[in-house]
N, C-alpha and C. Protein backbone atom coordinates (compact mmCIF):
# COMPACT_ATOMS: atom_id res chain seq x y z
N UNK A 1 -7.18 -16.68 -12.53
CA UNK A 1 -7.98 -15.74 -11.76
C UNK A 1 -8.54 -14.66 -12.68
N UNK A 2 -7.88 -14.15 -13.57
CA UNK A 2 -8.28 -13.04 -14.45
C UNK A 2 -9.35 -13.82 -15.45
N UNK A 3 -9.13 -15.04 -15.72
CA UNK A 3 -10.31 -15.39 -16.59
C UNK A 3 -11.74 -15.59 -15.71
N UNK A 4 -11.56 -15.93 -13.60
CA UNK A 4 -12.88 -16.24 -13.43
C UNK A 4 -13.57 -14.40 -13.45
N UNK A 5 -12.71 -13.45 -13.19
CA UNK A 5 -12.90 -12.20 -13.01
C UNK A 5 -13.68 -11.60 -14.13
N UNK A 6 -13.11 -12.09 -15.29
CA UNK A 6 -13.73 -11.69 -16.40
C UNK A 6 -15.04 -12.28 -17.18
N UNK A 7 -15.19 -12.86 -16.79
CA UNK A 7 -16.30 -14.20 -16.86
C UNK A 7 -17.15 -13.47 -16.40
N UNK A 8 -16.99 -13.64 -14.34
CA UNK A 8 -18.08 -12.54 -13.83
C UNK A 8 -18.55 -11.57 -13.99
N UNK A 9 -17.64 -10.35 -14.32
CA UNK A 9 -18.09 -9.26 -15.47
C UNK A 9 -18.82 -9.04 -15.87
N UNK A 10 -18.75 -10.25 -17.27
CA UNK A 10 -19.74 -10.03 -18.62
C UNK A 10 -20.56 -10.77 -18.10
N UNK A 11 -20.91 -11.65 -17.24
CA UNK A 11 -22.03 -12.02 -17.10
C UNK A 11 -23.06 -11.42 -15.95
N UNK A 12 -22.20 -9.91 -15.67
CA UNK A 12 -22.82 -8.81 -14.88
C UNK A 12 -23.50 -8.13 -15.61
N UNK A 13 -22.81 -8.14 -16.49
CA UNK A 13 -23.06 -6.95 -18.10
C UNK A 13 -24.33 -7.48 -18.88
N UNK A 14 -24.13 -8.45 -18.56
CA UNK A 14 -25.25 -8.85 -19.77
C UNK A 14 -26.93 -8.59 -19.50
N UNK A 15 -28.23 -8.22 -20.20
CA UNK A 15 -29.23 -7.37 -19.89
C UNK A 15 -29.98 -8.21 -18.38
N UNK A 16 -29.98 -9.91 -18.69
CA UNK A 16 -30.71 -10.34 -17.96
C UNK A 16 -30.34 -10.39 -16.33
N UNK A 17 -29.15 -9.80 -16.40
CA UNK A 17 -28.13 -10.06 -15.11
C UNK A 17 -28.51 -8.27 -14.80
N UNK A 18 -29.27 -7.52 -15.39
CA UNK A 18 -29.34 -6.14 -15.23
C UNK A 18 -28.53 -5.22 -15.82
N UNK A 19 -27.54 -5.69 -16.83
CA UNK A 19 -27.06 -5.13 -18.04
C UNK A 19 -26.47 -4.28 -17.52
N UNK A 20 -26.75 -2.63 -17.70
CA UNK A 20 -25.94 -1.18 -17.97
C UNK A 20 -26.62 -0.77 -16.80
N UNK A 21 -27.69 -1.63 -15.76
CA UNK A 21 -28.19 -0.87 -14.94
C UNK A 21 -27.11 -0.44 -13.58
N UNK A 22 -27.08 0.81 -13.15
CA UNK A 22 -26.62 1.46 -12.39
C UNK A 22 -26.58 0.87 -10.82
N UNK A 23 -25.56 0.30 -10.17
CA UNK A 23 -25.85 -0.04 -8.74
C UNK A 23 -25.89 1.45 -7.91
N UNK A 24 -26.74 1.21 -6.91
CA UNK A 24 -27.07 2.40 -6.07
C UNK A 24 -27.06 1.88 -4.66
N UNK A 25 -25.98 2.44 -3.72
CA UNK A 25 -26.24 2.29 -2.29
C UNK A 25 -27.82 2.46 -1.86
N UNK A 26 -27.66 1.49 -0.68
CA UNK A 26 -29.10 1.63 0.05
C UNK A 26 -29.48 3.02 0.87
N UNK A 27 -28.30 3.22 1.24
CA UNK A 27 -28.08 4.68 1.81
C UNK A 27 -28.36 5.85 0.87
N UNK A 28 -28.05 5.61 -0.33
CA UNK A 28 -28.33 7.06 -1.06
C UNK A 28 -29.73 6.97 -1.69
N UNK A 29 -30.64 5.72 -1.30
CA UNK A 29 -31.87 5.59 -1.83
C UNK A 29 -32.94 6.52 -0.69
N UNK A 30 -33.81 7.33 -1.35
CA UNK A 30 -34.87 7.94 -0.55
C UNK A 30 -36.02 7.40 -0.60
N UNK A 31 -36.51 6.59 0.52
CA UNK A 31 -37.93 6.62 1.42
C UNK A 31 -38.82 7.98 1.38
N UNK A 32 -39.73 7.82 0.25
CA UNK A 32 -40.33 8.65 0.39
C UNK A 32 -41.47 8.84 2.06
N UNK A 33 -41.72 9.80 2.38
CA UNK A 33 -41.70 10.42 3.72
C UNK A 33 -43.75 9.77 4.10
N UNK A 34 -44.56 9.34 4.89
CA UNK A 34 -45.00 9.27 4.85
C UNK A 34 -46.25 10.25 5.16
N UNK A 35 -47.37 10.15 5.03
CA UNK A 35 -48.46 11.18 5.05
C UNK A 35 -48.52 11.66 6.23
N UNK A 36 -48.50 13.15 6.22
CA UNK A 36 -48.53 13.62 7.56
C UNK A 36 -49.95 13.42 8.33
N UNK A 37 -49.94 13.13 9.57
CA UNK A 37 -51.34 12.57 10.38
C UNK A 37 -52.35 13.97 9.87
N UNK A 38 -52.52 15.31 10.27
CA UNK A 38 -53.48 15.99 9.65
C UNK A 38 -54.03 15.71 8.22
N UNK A 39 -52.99 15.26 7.58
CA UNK A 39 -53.44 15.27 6.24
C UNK A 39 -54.34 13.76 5.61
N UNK A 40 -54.08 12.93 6.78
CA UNK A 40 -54.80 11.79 6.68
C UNK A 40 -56.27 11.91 7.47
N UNK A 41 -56.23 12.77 8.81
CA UNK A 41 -57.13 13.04 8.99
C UNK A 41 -58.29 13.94 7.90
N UNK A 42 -57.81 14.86 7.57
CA UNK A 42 -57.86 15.00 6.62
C UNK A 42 -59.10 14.50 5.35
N UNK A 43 -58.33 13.60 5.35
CA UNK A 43 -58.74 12.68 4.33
C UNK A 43 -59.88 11.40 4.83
N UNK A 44 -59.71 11.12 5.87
CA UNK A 44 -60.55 10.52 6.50
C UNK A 44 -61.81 11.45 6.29
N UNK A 45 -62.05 12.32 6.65
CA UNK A 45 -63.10 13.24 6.82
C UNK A 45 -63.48 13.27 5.33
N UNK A 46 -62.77 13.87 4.60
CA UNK A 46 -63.33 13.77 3.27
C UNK A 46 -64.12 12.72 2.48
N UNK A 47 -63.22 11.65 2.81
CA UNK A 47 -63.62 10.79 2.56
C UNK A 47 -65.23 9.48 3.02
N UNK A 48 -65.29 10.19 4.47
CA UNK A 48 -66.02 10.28 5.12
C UNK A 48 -67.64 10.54 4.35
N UNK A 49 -67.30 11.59 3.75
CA UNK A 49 -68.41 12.74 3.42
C UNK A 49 -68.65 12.18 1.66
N UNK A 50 -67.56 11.71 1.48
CA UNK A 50 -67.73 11.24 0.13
C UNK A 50 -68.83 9.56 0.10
N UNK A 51 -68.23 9.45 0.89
CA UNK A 51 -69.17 7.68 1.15
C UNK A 51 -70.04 8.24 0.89
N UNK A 52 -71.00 9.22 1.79
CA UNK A 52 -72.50 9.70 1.71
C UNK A 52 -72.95 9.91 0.45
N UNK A 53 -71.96 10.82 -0.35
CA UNK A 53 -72.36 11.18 -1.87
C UNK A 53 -72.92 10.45 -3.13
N UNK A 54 -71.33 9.86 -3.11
CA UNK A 54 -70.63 8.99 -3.71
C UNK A 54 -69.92 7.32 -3.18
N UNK A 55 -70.67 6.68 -2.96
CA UNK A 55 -69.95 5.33 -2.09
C UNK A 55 -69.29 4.82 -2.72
N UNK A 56 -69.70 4.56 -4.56
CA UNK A 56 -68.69 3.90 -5.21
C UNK A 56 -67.26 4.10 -5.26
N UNK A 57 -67.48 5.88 -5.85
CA UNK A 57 -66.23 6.55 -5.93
C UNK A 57 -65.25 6.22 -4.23
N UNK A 58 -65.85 6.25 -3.41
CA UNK A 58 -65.39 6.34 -1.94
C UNK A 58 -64.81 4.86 -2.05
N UNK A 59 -65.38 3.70 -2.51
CA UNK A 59 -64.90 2.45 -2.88
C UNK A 59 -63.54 2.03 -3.16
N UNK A 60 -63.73 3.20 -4.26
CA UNK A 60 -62.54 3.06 -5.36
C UNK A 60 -61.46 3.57 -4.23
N UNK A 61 -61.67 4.96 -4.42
CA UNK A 61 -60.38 5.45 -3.25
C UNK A 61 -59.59 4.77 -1.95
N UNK A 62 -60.73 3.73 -1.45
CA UNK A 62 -60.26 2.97 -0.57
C UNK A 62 -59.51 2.20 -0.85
N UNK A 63 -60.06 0.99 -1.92
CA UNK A 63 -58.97 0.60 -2.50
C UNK A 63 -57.75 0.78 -3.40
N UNK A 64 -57.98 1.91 -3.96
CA UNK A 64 -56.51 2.17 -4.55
C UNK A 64 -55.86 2.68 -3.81
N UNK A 65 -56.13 3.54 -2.83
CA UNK A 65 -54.97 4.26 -1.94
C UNK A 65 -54.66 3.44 -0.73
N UNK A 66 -55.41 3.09 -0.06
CA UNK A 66 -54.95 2.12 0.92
C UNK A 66 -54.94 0.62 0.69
N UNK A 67 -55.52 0.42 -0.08
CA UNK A 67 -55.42 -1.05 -0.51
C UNK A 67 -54.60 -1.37 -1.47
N UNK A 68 -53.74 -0.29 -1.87
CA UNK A 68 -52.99 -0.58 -3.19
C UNK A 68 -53.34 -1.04 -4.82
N UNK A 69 -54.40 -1.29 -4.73
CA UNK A 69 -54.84 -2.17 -5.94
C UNK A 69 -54.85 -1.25 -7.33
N UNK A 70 -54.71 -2.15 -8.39
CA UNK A 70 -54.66 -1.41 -9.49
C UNK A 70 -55.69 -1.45 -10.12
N UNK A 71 -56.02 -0.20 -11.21
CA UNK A 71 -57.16 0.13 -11.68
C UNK A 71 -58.07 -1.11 -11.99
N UNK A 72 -57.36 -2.01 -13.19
CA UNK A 72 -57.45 -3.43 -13.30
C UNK A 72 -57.91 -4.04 -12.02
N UNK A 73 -57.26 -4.61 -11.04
CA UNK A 73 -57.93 -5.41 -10.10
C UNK A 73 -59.13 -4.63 -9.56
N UNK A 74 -59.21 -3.05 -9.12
CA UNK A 74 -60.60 -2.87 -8.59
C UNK A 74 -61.34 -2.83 -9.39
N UNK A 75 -61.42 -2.58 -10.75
CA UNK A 75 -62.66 -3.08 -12.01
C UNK A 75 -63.01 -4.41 -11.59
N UNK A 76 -62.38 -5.37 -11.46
CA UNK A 76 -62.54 -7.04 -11.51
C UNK A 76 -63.56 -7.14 -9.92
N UNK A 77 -63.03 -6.53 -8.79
CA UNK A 77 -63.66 -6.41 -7.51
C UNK A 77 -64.64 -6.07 -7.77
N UNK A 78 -65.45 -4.97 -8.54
CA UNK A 78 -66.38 -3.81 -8.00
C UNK A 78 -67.25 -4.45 -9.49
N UNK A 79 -67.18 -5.14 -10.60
CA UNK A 79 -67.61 -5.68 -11.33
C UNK A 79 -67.93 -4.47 -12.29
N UNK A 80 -66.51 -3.78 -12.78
CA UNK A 80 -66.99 -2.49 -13.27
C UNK A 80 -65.77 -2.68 -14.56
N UNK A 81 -66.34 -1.28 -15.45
CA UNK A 81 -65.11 -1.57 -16.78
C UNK A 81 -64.21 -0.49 -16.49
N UNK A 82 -63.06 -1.13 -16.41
CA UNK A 82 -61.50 -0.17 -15.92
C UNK A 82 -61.56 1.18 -16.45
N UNK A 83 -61.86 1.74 -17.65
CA UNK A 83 -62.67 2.98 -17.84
C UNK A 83 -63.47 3.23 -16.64
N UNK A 84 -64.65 2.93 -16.60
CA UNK A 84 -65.47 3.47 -14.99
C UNK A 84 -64.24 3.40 -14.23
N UNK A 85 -63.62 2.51 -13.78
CA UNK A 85 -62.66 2.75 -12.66
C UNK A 85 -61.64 4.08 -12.49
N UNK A 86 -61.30 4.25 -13.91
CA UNK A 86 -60.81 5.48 -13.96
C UNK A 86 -61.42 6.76 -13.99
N UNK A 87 -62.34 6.88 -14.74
CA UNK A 87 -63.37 8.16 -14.25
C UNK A 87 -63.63 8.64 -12.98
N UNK A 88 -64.30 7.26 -12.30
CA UNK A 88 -64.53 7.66 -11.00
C UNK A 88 -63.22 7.83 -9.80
N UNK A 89 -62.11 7.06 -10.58
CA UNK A 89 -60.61 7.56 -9.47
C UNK A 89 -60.42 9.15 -9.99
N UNK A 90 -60.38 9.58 -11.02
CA UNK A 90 -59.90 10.60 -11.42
C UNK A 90 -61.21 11.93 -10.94
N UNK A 91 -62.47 11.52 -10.74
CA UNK A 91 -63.17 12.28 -10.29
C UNK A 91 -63.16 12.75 -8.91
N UNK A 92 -62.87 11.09 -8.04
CA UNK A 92 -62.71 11.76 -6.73
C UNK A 92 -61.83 12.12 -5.81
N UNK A 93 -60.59 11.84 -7.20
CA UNK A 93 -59.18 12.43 -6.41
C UNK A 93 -59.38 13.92 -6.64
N UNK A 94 -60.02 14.58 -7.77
CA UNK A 94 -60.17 16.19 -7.48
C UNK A 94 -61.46 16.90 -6.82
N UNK A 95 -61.92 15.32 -6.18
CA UNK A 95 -62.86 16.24 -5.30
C UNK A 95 -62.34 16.16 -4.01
N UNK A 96 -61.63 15.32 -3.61
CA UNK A 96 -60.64 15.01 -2.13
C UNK A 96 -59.92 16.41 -2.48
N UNK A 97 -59.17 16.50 -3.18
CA UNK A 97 -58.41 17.56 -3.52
C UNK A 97 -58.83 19.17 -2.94
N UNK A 98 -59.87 19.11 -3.70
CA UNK A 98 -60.25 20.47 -3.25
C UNK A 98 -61.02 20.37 -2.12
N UNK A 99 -61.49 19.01 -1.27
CA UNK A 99 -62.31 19.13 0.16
C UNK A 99 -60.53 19.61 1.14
N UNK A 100 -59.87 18.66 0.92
CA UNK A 100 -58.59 18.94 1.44
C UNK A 100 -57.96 20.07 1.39
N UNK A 101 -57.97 20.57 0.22
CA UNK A 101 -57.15 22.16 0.26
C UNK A 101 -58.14 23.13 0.58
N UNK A 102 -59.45 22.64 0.59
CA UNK A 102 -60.20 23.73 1.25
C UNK A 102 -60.13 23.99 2.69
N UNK A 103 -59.28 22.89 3.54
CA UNK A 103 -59.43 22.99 5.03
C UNK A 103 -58.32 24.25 5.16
């Protein structure tokens, strides 16, 4: 018994089995909290107003924030170079920003 015990162990231990990584109850893990409804409204509106401006940028935002996608895949979608993708995410997250904190 002590040899199957020890067996299991090291083959807990070892990196591909997750090595030195730390087990963590499910319980002590935090769900980050989701977006409060004003603040999506919010954002709807902004975003709203951004289509008009800016549609691409409004593009982008759609899909990275609600569509999840990564910079990479919406370049490949929008037929753009992941640079542009980032300019224009990084442009119109501080213009959401300040339409939002301006309410």
């Amino acid at each position: 018994m002590r040899h199957i015990l020890i067996d299991r162990t090291r083959r807990r231990m070892r990196l591909r089995h997750g090595g030195d990584a730390e087990r963590v109850e499910l319980d002590a893990i935090e769900i980050p909290e989701p977006p409060k409804d004003e603040v999506l409204l919010q954002l709807n509106d902004a975003l709203d107003e951004l289509q008009t401006i800016a549609p691409e940028r409004a593009n982008i935002v759609k899909l990275r924030f609600f569509g999840g996608f990564s910079e990479a895949e919406v370049a490949a979608l929008l037929d753009l170079s992941e640079r542009s993708v980032q300019r224009h995410w990084a442009c119109a997250k501080a213009w959401l920003f300040e339409r939002i904190q301006g309410h």
